[in-house]
Protein backbone atom coordinates (compact mmCIF):
# COMPACT_ATOMS: atom_id res chain seq x y z
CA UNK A 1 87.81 126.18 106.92
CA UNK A 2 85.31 125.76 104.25
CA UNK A 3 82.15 126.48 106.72
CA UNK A 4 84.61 129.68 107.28
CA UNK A 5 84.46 130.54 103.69
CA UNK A 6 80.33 130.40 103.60
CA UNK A 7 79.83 132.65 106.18
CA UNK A 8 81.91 135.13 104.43
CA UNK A 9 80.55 134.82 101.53
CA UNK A 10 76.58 134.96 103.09
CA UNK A 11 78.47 138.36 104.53
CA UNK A 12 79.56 140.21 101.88
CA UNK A 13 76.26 140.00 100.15
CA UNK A 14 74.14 143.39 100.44
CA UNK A 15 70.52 143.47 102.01
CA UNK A 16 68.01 143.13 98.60
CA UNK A 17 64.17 143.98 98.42
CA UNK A 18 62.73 145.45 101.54
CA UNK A 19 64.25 147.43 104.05
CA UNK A 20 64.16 146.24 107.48
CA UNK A 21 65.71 148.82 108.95
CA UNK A 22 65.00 152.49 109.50
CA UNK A 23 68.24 153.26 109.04
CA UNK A 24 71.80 154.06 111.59
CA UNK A 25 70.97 154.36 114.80
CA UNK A 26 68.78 152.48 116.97
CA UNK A 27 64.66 151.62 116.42
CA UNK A 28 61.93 149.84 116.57
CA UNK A 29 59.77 149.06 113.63
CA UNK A 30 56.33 146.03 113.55
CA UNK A 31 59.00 143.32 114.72
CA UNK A 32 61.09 144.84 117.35
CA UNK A 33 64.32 146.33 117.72
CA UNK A 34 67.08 146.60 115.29
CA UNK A 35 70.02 146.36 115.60
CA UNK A 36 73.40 146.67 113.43
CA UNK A 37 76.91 146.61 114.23
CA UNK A 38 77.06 149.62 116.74
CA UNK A 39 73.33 149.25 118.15
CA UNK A 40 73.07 146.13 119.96
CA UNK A 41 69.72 144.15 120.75
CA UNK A 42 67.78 144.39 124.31
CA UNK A 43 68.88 142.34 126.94
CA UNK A 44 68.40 138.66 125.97
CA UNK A 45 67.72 138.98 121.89
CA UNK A 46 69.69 138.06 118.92
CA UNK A 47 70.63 140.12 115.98
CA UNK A 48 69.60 138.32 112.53
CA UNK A 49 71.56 138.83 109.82
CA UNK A 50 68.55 141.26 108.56
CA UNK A 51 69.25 143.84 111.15
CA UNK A 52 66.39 142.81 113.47
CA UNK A 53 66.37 141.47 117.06
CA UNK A 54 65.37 138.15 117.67
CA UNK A 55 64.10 135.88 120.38
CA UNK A 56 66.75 132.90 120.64
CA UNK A 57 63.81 130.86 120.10
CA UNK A 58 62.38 132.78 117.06
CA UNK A 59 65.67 132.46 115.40
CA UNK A 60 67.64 130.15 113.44
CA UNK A 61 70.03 129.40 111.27
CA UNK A 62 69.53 128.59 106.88
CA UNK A 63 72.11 126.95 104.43
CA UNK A 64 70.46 126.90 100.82
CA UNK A 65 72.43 125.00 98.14
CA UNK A 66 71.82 125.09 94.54
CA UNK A 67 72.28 123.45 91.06
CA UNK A 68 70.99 124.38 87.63
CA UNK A 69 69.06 122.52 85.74
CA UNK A 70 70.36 119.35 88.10
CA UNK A 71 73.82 120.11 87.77
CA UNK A 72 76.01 121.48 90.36
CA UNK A 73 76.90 124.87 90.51
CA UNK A 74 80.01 125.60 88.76
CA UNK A 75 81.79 128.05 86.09
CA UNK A 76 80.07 125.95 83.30
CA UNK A 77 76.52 125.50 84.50
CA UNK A 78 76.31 129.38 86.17
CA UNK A 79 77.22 130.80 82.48
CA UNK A 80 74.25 131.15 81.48
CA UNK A 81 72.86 133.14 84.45
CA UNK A 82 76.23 135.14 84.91
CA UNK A 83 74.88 136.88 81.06
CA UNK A 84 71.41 137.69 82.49
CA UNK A 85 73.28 139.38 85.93
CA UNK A 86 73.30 138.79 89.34
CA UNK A 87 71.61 135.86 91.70
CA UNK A 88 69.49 136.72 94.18
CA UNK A 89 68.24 135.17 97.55
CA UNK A 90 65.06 136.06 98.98
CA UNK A 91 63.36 134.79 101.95
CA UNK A 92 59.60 134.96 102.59
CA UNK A 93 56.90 134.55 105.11
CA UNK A 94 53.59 133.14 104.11
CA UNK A 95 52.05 133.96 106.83
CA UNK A 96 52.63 137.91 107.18
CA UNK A 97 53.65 137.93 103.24
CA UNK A 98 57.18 139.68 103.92
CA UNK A 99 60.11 139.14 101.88
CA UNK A 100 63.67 140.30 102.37
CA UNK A 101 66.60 139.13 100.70
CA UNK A 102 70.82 139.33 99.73
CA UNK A 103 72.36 140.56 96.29
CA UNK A 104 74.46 139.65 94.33
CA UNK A 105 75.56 135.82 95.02
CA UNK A 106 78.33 134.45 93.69
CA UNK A 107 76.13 131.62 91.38
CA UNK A 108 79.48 128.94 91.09
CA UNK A 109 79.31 128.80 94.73
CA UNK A 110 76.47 126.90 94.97
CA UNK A 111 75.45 127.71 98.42
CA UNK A 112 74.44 130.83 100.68
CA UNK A 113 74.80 130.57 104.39
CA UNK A 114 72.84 132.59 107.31
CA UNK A 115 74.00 132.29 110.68
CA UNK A 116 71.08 134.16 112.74
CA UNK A 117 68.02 134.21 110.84
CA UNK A 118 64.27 135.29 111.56
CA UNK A 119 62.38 131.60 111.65
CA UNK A 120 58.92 133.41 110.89
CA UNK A 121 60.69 133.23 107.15
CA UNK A 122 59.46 129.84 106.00
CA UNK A 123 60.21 129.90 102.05
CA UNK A 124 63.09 130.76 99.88
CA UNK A 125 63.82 131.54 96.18
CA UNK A 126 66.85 131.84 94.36
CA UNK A 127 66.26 133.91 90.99
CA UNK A 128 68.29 135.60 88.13
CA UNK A 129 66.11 137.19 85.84
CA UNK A 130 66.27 139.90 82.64
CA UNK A 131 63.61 140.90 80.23
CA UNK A 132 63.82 137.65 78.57
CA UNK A 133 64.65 135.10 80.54
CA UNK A 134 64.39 134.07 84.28
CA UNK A 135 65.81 130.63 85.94
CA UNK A 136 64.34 130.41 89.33
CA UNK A 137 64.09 127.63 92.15
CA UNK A 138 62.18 127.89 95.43
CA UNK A 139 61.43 125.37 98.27
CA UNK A 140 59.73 125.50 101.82
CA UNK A 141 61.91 126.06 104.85
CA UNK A 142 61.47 123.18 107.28
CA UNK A 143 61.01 123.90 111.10
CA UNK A 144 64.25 124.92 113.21
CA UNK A 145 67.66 124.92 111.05
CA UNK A 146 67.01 124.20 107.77
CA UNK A 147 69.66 122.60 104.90
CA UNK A 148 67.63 122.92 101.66
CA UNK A 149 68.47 122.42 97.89
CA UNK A 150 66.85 124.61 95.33
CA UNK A 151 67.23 123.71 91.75
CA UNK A 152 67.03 126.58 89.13
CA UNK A 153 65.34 126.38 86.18
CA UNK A 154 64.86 128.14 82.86
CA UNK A 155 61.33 129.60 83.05
């Protein structure tokens, strides 16, 4: 029930930073198809959770926890970032320097599931930021499906 509940959650978060797709409707753009709920993939792809079809083999799936400043996430240790706004995720590749990402997160829940997930993406970041203030965490994306624990810190 609880795995459930993640994949809800990593749902109901909206697409932040760059724009994969070109919109409704099918198209192609520099990684292949997209796709959405009414525009399937070609014969034999996947549709990540960014809209974009996907070899089975160039996809995967990504479960980032997180704590603050070492503790886990909860209503008293996500305070502070609840009064700067929302928590984002964002995904990168270092090696074609694209990043593409989900807002807002729900910071108390301490995790952010993706089921089908480009694996050309090899970092992630979780960030809240204002003019101010910024706690951030980051860490490398391992090969395959990855389980990784980000801790955010007041920068």
């Amino acid at each position: 029930m609880r795995a459930y509940a993640i994949l809800l959650v990593g749902l109901a978060a909206c697409p932040e930073g760059s724009d994969p797709g070109p919109g409704p409707g099918p198209g192609t753009g520099s990684q292949g198809a997209y796709c959405d709920a009414t525009t399937p993939c070609p014969t034999g792809q996947e549709c990540a959770r960014d809209d974009e079809c996907v070899a089975p083999d160039q996809a995967r799936s990504v479960m980032t926890h997180w704590t603050i400043a070492g503790q886990p996430a909860n209503a008293t240790s996500c305070a502070p970032i609840v009064q700067i706004g929302h928590l984002t995720i964002r995904y990168t590749s270092t090696a074609t320097g694209e990043s593409t990402g989900f807002a807002p997160l729900m910071c108390d829940q301490g995790q952010f599931f993706v089921d089908v997930w480009p694996a050309r993406f090899d970092h992630v970041q979780v960030f809240a930021a204002d003019t101010t203030r910024e706690y951030t965490g980051e860490a490398e994306l391992a090969p395959g499906n990855a389980e990784v624990t980000v801790d955010l810190q007041l920068q």
